[in-house]
N, C-alpha and C. Protein backbone atom coordinates (compact mmCIF):
# COMPACT_ATOMS: atom_id res chain seq x y z
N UNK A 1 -28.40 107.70 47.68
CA UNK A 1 -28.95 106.40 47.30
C UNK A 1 -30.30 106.20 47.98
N UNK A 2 -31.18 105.28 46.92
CA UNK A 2 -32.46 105.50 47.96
C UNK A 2 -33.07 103.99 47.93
N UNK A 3 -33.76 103.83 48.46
CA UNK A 3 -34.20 102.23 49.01
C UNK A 3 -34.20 101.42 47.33
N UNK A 4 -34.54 102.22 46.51
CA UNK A 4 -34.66 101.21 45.30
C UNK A 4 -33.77 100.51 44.32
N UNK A 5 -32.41 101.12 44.86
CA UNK A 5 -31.10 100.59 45.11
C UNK A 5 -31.00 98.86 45.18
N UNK A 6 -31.59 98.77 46.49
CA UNK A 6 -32.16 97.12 46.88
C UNK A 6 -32.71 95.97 45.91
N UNK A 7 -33.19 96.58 44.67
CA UNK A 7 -33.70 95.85 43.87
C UNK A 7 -33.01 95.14 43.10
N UNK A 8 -33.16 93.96 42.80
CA UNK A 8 -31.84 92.91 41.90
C UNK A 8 -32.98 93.28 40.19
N UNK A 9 -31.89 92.93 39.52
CA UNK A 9 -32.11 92.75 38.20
C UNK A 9 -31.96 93.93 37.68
N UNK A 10 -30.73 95.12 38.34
CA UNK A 10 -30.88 95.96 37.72
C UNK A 10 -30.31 96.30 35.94
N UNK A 11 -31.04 97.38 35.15
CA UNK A 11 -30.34 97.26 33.96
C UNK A 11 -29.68 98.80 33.63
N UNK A 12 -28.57 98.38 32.86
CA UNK A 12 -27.57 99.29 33.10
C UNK A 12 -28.62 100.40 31.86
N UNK A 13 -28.31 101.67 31.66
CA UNK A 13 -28.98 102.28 30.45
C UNK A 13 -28.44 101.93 29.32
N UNK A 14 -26.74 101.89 29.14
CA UNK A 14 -26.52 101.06 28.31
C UNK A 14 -26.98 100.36 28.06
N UNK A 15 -27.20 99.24 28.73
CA UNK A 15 -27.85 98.10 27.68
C UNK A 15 -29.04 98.47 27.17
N UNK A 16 -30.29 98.92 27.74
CA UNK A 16 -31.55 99.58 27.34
C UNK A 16 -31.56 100.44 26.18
N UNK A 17 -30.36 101.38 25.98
CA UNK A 17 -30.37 102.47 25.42
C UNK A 17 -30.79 101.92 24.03
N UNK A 18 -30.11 101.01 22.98
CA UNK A 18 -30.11 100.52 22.14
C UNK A 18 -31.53 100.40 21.92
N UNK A 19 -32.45 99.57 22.58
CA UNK A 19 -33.62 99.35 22.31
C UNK A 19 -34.68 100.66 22.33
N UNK A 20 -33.94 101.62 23.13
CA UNK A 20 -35.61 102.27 23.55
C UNK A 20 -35.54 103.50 22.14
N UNK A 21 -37.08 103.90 22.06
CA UNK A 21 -37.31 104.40 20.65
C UNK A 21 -38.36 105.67 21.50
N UNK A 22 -39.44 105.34 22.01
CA UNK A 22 -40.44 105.67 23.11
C UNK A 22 -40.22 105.25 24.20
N UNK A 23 -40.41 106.40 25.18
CA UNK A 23 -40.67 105.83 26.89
C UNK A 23 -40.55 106.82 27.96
N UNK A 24 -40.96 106.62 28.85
CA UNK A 24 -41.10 107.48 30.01
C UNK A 24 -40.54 107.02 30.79
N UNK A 25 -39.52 108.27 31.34
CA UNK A 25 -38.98 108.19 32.23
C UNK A 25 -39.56 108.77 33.56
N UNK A 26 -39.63 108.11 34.88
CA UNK A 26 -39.90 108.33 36.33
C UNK A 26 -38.45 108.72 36.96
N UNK A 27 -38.65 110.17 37.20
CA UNK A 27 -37.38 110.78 38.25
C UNK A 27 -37.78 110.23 39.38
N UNK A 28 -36.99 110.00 41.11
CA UNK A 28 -36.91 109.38 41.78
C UNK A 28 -35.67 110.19 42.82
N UNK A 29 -36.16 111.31 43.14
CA UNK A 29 -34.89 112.67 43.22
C UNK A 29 -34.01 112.47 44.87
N UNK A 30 -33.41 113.11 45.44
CA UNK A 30 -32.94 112.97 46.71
C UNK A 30 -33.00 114.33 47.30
N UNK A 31 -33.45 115.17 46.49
CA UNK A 31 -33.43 116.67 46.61
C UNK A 31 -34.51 116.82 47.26
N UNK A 32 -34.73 117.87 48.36
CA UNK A 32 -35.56 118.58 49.29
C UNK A 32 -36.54 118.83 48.40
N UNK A 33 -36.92 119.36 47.10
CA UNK A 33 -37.42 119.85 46.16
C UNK A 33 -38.22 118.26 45.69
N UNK A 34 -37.25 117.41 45.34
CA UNK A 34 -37.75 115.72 45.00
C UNK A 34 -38.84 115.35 46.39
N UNK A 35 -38.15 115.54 47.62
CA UNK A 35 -38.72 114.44 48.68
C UNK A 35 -39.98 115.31 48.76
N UNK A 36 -40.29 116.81 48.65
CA UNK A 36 -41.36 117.62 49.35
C UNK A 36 -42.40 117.15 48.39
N UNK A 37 -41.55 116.84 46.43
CA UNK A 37 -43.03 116.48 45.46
C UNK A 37 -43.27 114.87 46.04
N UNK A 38 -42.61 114.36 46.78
CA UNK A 38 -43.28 112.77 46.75
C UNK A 38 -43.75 112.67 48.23
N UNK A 39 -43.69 113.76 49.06
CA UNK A 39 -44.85 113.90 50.30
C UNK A 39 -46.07 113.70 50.05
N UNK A 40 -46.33 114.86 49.04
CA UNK A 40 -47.70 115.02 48.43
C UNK A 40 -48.49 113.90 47.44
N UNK A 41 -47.46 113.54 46.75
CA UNK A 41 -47.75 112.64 45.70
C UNK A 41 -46.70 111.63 45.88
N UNK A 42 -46.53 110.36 46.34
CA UNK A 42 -45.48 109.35 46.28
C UNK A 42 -45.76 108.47 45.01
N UNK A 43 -44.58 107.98 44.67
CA UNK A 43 -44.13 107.30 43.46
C UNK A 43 -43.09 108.39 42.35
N UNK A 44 -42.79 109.10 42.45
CA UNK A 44 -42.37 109.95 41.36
C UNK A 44 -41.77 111.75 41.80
N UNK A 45 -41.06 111.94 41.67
CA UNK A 45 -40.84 113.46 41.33
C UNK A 45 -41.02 114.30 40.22
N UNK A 46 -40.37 113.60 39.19
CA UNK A 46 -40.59 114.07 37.81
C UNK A 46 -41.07 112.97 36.83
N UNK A 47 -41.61 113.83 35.52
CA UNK A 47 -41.60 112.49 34.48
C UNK A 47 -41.51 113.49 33.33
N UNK A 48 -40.26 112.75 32.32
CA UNK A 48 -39.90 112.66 30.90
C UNK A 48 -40.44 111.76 29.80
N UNK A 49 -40.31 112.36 28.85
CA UNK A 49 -40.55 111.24 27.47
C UNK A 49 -39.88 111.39 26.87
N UNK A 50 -38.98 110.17 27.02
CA UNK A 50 -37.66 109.90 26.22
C UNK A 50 -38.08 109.54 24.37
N UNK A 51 -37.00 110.14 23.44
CA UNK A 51 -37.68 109.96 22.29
C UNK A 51 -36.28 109.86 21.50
N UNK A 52 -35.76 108.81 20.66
CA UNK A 52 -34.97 108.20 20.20
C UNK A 52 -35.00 109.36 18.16
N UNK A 53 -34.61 110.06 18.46
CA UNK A 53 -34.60 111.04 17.00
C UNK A 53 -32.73 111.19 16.64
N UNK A 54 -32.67 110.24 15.20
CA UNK A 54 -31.48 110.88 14.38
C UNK A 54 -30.54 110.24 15.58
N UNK A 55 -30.53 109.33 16.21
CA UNK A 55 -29.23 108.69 16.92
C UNK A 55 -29.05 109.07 18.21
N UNK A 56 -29.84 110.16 18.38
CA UNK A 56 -29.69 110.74 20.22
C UNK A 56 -30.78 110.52 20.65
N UNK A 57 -30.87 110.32 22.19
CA UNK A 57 -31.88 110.35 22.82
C UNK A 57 -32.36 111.64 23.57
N UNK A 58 -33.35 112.21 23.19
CA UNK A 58 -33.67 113.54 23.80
C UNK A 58 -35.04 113.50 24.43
N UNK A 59 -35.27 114.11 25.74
CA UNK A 59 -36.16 114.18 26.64
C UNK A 59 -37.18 115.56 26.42
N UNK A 60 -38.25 115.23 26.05
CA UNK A 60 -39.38 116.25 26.06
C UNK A 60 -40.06 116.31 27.54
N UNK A 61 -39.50 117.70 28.44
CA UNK A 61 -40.26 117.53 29.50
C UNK A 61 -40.57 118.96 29.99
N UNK A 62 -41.34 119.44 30.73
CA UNK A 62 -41.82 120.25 30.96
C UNK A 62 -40.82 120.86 32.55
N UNK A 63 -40.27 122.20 31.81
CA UNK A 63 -39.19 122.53 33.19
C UNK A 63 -39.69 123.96 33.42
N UNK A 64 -38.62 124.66 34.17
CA UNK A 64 -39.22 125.80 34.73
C UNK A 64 -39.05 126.88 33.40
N UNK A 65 -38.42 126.74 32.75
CA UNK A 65 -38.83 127.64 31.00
C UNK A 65 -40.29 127.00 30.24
N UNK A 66 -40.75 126.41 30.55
CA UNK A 66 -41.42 125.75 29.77
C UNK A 66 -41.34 124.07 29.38
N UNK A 67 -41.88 123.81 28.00
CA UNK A 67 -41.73 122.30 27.75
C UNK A 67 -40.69 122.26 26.63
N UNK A 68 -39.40 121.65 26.47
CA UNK A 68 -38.06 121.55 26.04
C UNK A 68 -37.84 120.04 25.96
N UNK A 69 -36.70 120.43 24.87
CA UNK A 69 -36.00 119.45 24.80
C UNK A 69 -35.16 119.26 25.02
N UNK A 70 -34.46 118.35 26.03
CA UNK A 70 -33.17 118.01 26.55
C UNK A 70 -32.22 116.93 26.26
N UNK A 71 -31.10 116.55 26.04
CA UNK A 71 -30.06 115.85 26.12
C UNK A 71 -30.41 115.14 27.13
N UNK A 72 -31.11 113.40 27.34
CA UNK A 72 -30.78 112.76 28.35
C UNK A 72 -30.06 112.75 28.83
N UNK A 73 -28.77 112.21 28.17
CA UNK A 73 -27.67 112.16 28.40
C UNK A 73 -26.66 113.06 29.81
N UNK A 74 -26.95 114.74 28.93
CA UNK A 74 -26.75 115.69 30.68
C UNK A 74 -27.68 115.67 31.41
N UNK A 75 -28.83 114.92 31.34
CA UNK A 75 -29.81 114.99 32.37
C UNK A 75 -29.78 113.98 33.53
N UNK A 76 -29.49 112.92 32.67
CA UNK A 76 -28.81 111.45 33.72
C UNK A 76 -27.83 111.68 34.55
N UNK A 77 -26.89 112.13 34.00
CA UNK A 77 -25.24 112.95 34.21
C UNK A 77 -25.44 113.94 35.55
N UNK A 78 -26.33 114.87 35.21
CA UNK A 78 -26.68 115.80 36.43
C UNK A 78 -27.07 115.02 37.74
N UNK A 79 -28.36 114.11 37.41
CA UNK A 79 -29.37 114.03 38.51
C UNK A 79 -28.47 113.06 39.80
N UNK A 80 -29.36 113.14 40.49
CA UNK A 80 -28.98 112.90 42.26
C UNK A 80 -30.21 112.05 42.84
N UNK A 81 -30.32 110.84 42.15
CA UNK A 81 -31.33 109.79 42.17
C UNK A 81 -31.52 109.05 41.67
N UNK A 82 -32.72 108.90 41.70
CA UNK A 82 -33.24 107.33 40.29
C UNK A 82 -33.84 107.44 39.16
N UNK A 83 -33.70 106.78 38.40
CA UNK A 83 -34.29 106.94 37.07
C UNK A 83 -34.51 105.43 36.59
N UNK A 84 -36.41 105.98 36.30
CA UNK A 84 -36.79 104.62 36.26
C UNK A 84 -37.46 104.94 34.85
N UNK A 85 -36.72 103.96 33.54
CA UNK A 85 -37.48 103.85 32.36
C UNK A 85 -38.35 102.73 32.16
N UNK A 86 -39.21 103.69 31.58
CA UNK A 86 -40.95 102.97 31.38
C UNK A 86 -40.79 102.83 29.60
N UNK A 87 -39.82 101.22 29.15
CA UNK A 87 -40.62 101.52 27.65
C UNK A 87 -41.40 101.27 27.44
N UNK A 88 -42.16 102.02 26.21
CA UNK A 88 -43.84 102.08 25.30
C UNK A 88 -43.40 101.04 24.20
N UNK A 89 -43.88 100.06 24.16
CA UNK A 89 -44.24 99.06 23.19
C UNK A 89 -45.65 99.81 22.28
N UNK A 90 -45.17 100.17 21.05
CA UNK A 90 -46.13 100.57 20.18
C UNK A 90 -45.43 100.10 18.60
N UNK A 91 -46.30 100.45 17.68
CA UNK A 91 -46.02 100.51 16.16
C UNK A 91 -45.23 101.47 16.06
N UNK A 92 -44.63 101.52 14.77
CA UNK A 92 -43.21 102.77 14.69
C UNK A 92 -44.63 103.85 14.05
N UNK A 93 -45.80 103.88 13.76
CA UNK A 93 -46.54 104.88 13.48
C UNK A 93 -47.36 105.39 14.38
N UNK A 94 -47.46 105.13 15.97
CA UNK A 94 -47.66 105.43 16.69
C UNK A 94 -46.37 106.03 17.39
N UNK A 95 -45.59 105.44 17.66
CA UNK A 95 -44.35 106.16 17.85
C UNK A 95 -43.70 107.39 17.33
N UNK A 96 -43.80 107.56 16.09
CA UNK A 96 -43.72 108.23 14.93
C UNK A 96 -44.92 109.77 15.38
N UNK A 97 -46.03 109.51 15.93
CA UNK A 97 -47.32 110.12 16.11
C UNK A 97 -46.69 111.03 17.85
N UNK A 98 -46.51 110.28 18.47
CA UNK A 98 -45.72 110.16 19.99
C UNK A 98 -44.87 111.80 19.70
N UNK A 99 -43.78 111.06 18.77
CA UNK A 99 -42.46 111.93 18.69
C UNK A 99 -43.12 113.55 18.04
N UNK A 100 -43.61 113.39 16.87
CA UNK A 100 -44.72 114.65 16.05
C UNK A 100 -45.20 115.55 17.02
N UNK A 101 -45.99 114.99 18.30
CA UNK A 101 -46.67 115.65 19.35
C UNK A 101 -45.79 115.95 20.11
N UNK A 102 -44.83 115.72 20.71
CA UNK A 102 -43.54 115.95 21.78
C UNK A 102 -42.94 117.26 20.80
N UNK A 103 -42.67 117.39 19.37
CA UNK A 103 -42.10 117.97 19.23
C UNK A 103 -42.48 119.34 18.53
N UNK A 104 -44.09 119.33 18.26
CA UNK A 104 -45.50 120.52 18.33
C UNK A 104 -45.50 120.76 19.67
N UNK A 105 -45.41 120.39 20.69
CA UNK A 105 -45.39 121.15 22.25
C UNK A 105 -44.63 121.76 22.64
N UNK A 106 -43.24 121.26 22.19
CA UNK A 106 -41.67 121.76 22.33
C UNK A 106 -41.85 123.46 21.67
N UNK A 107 -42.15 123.12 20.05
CA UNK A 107 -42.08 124.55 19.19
C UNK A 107 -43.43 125.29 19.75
N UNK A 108 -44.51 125.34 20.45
CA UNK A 108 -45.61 126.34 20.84
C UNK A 108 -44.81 127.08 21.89
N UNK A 109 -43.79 126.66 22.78
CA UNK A 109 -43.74 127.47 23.57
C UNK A 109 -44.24 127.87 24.78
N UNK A 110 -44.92 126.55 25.48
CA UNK A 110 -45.73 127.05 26.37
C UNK A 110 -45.07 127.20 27.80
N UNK A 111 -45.37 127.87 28.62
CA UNK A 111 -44.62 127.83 29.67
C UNK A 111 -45.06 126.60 31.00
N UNK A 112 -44.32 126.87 31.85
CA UNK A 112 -44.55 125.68 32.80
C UNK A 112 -45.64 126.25 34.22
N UNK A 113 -46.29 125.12 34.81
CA UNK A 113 -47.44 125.64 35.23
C UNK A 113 -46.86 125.46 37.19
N UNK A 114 -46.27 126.57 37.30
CA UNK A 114 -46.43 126.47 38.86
C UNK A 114 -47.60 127.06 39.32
N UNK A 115 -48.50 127.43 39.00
CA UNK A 115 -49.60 127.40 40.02
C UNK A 115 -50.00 126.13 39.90
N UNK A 116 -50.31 125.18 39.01
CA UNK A 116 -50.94 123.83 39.17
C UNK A 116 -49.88 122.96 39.89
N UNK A 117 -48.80 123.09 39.86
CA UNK A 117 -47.69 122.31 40.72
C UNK A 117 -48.32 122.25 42.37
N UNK A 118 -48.28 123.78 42.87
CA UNK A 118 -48.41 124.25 44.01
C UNK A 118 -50.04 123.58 44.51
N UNK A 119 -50.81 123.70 43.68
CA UNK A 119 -52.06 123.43 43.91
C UNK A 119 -52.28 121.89 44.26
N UNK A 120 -51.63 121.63 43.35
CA UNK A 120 -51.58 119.65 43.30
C UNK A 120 -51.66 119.31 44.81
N UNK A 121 -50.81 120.43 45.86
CA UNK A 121 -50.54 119.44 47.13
C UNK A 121 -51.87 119.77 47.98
N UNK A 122 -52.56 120.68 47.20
CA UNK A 122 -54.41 120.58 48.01
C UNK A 122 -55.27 119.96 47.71
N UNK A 123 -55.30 120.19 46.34
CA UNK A 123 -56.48 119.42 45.30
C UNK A 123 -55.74 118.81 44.62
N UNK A 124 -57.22 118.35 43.49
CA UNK A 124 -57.57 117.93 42.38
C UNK A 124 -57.24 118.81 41.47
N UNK A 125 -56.69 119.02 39.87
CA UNK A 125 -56.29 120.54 39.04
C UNK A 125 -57.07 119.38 37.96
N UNK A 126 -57.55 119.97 37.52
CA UNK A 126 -58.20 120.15 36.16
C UNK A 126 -57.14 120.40 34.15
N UNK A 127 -57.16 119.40 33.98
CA UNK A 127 -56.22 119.18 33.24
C UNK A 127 -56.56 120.12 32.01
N UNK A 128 -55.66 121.05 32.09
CA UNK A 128 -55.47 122.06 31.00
C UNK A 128 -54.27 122.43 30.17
N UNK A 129 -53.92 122.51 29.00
CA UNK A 129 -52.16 122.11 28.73
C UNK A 129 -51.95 123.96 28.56
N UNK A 130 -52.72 124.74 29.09
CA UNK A 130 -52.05 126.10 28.56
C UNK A 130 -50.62 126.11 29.46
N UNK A 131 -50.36 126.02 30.82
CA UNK A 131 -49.08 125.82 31.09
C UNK A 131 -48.68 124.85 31.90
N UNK A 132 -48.94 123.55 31.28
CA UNK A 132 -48.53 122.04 32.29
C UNK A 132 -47.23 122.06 33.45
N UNK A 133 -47.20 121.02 33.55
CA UNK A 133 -46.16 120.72 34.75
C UNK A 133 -46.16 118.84 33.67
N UNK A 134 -44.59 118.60 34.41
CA UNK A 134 -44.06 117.58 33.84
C UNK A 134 -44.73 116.69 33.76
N UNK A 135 -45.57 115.70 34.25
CA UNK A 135 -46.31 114.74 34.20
C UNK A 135 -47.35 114.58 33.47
N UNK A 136 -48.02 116.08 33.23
CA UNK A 136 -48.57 116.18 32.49
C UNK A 136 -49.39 116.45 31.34
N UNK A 137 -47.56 117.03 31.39
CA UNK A 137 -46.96 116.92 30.09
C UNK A 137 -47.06 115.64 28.92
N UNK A 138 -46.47 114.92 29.75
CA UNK A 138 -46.36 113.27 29.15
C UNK A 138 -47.84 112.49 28.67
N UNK A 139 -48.50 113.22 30.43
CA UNK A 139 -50.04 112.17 30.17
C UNK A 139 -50.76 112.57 29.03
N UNK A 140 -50.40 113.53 28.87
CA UNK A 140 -51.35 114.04 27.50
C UNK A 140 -50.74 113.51 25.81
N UNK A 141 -49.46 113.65 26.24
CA UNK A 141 -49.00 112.82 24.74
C UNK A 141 -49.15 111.51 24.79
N UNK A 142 -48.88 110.70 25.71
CA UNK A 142 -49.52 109.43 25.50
C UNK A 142 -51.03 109.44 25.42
N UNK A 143 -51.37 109.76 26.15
CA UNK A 143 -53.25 109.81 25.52
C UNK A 143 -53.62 110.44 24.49
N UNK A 144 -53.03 110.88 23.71
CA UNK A 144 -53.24 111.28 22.32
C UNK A 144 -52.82 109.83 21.71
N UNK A 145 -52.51 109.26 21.57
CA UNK A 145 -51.64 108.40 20.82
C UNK A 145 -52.74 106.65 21.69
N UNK A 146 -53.15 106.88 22.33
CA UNK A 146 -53.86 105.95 23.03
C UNK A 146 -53.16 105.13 23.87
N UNK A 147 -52.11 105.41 24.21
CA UNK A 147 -50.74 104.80 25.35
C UNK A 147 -51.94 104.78 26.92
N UNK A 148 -52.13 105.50 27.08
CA UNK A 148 -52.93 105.71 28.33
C UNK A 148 -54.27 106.61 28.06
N UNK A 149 -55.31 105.89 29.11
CA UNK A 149 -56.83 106.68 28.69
C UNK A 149 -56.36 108.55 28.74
N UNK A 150 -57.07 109.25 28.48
CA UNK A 150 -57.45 110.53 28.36
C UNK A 150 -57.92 111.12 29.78
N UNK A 151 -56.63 111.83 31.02
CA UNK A 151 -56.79 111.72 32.20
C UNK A 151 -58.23 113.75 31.95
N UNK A 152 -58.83 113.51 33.11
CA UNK A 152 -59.72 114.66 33.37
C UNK A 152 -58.94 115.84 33.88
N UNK A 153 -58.21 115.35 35.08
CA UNK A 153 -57.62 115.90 35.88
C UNK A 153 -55.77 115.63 35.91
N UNK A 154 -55.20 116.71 36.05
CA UNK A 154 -53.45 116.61 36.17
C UNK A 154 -53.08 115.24 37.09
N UNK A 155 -52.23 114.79 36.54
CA UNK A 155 -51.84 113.77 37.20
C UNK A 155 -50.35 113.73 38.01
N UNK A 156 -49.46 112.95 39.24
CA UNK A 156 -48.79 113.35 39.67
C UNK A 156 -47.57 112.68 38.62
N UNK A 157 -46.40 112.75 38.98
CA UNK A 157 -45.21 111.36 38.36
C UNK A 157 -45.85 110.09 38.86
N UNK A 158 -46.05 110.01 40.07
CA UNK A 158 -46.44 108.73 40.48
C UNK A 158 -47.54 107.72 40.13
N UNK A 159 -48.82 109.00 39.85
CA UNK A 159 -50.21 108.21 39.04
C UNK A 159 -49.86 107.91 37.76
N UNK A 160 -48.84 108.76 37.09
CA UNK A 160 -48.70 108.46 35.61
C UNK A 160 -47.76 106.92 35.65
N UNK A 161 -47.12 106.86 36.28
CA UNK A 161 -46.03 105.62 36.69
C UNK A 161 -46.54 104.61 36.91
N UNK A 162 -48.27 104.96 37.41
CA UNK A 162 -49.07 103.49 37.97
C UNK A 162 -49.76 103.30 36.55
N UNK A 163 -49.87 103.93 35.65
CA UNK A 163 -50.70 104.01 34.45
C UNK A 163 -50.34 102.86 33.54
N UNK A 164 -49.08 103.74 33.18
CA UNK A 164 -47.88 103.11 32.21
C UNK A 164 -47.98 101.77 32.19
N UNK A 165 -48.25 101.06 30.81
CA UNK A 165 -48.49 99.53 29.93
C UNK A 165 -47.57 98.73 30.59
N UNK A 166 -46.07 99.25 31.11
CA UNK A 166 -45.28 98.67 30.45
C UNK A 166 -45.00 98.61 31.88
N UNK A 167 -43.91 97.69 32.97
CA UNK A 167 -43.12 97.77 34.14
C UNK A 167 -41.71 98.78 34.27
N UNK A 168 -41.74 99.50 34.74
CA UNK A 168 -40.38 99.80 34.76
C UNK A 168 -38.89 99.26 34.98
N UNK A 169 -37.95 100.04 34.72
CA UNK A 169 -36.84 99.05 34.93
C UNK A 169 -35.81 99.90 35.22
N UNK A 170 -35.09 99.87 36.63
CA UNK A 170 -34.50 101.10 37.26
C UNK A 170 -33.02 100.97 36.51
N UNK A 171 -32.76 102.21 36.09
CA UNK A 171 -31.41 102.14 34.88
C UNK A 171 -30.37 102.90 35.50
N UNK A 172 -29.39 102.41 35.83
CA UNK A 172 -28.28 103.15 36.78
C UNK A 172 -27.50 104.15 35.24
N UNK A 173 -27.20 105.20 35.38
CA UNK A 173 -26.87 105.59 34.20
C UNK A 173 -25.23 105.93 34.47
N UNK A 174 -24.14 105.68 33.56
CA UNK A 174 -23.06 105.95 33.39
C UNK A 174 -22.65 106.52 32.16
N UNK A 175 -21.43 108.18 31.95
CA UNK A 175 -21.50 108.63 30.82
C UNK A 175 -20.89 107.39 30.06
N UNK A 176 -20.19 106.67 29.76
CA UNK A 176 -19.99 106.40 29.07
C UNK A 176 -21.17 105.27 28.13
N UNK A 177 -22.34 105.36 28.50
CA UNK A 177 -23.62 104.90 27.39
C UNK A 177 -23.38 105.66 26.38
N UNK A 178 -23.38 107.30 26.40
CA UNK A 178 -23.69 107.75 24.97
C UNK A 178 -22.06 108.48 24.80
């Protein structure tokens, strides 16, 4: 459990689930692996883009195969932390535009970028999508779509988290939502 626990007004994913169509999710990990990415970069460990297709909710995020699509659902189920959803208030043709791009990144195949991971905790990386890392992953599909400006440089979970239109809203997840 981690300090953000403390916060009142929490919402269950259930209830959220129904509504969300677009949105980003902020991991929030407890793992040695979580606390070492939010040394470097605080606010975030990971970030997803949750995308509401055909009745399931499936997560386009950038893992150690590459950028995939996952079952929220076992992803909530697995994790050992927080999960904070960021919904995108847009038109269903921006949304529509959102999901198209999440799911042209998914079929290219690209792999995932640990040298820019590793680098992040020295510099500045130079935003290139030949093999992203999770965050920015996301930043780039929302800035296609005009969700967020068009970043220069890779961004962490946490800068993308400060970006985001919308407030987050920390979602305790239980299987029985889906």
């Amino acid at each position: 459990m981690t300090a953000l626990h403390d916060i009142r007004g929490l919402v269950p994913y259930a209830r959220l689930r129904p509504s969300l169509d677009v949105f980003v999710v902020t991991w929030v990990g407890d793992s040695s692996l979580s606390r070492a990415i939010r040394h470097f970069a605080p606010g975030g460990s990971h970030s997803s883009l949750g995308l509401s297709l055909y009745g399931s909710i499936l997560l386009c995020e950038a893992m150690e195969t590459g950028v995939v699509l996952n079952r929220a659902s076992k992803r909530f189920d697995d994790y050992d932390g927080d999960i904070l959803i960021h919904p995108i208030t847009c038109d269903q043709a921006t949304a529509d535009g959102i999901k198209a791009t999440a799911l042209k990144l998914v079929s290219a195949h690209v792999g995932y970028g640990y040298r820019t991971l590793f680098a992040l905790a020295w510099r500045r990386v130079r935003n290139v999508m030949r093999t992203p890392i999770c965050s920015q992953t996301v930043a780039y599909i929302l800035a296609e779509h005009g969700i967020i400006p068009p970043q220069s440089r890779v961004l962490s979970p946490g800068e993308l988290r400060a970006l985001l239109p919308t407030p987050w809203q920390l979602a305790p997840y239980s299987a029985e939502a889906d």
